[in-house]
Protein backbone atom coordinates (compact mmCIF):
# COMPACT_ATOMS: atom_id res chain seq x y z
CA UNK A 1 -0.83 8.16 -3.26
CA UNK A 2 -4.60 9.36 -3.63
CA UNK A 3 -7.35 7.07 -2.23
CA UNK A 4 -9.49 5.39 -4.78
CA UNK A 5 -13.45 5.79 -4.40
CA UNK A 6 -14.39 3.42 -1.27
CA UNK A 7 -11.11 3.41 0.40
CA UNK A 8 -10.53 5.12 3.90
CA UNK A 9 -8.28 7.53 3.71
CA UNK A 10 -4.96 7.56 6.11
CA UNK A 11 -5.40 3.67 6.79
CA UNK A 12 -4.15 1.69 3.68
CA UNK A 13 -0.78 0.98 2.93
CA UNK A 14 1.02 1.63 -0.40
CA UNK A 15 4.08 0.17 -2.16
CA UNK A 16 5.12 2.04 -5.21
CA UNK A 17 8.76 2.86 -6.92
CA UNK A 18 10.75 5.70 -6.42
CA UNK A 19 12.67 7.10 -8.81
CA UNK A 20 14.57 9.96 -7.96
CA UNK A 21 15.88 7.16 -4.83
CA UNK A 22 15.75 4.49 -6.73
CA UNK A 23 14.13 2.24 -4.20
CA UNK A 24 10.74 1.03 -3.30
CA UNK A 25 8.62 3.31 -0.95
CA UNK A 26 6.02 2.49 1.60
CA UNK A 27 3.47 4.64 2.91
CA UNK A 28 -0.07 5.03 4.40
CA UNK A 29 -2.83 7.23 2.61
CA UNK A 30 -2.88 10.53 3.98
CA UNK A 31 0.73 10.68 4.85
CA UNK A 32 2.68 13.73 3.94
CA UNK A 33 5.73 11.05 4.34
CA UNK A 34 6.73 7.86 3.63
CA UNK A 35 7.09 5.18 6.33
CA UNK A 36 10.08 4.32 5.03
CA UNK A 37 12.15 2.77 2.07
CA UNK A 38 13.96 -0.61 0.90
CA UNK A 39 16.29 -1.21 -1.73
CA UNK A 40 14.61 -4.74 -3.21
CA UNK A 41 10.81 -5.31 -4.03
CA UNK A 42 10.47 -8.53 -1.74
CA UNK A 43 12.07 -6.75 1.26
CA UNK A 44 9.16 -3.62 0.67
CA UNK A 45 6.68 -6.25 0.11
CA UNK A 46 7.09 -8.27 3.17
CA UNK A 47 7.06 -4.60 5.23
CA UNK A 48 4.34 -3.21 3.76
CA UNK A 49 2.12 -5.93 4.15
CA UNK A 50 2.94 -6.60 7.43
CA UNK A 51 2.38 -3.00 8.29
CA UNK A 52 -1.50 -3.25 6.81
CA UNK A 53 -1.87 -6.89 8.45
CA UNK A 54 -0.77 -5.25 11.85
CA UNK A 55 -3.41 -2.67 11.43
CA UNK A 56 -6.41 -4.25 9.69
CA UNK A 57 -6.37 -2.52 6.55
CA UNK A 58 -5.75 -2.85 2.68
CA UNK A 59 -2.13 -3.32 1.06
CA UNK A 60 -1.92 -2.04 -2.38
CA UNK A 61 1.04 -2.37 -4.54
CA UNK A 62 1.98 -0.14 -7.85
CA UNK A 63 3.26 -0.81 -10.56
CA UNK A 64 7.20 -0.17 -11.04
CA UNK A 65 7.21 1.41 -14.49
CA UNK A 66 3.67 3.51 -14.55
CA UNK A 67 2.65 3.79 -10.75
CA UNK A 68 -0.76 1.94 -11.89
CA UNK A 69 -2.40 -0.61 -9.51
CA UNK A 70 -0.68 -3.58 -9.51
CA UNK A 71 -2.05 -5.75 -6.45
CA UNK A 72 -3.60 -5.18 -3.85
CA UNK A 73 -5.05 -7.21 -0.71
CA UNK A 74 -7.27 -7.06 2.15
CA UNK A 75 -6.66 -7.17 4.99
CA UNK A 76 -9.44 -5.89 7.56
CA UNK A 77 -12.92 -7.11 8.77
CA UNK A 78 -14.69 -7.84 4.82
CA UNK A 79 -18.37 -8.25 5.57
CA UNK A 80 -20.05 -11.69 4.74
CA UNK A 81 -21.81 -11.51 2.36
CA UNK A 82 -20.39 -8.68 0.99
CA UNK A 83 -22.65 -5.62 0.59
CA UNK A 84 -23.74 -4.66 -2.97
């Protein structure tokens, strides 16, 4: 799980397949492990975003069959109006 440009690195929370388990993983940036794994999508969807709601930072989810971007949501302070 590398950090895209403009993400903080250690604080988001990721969602992605794995294969050799065959279940879904969840993990923070920066993590040499994985917070932990669940057997159906919905159950590692409703865990990982929890985890990045409880801590104020960005949920990203990847895609099952290429590991590519998928969702990914928000979660923190967002400045208003946003900068740029």
């Amino acid at each position: 799980m590398v950090p895209e440009e403009g993400e903080v690195s250690g604080k988001n929370v990721h969602q992605s397949w794995d294969s050799e388990r065959q279940q879904w993983k969840v993990g923070r940036e920066g993590a040499s492990r994985a917070s932990g794994y669940r057997d159906t999508e919905s159950e590692a969807r409703k865990w990982s975003q929890k985890l990045a709601k409880d801590s104020g930072s960005e949920w990203i989810k990847h895609r099952k069959d290429d590991g590519r971007i998928h969702q990914r949501n928000s979660y923190g302070d967002d400045p208003f109006p946003p900068r740029g």
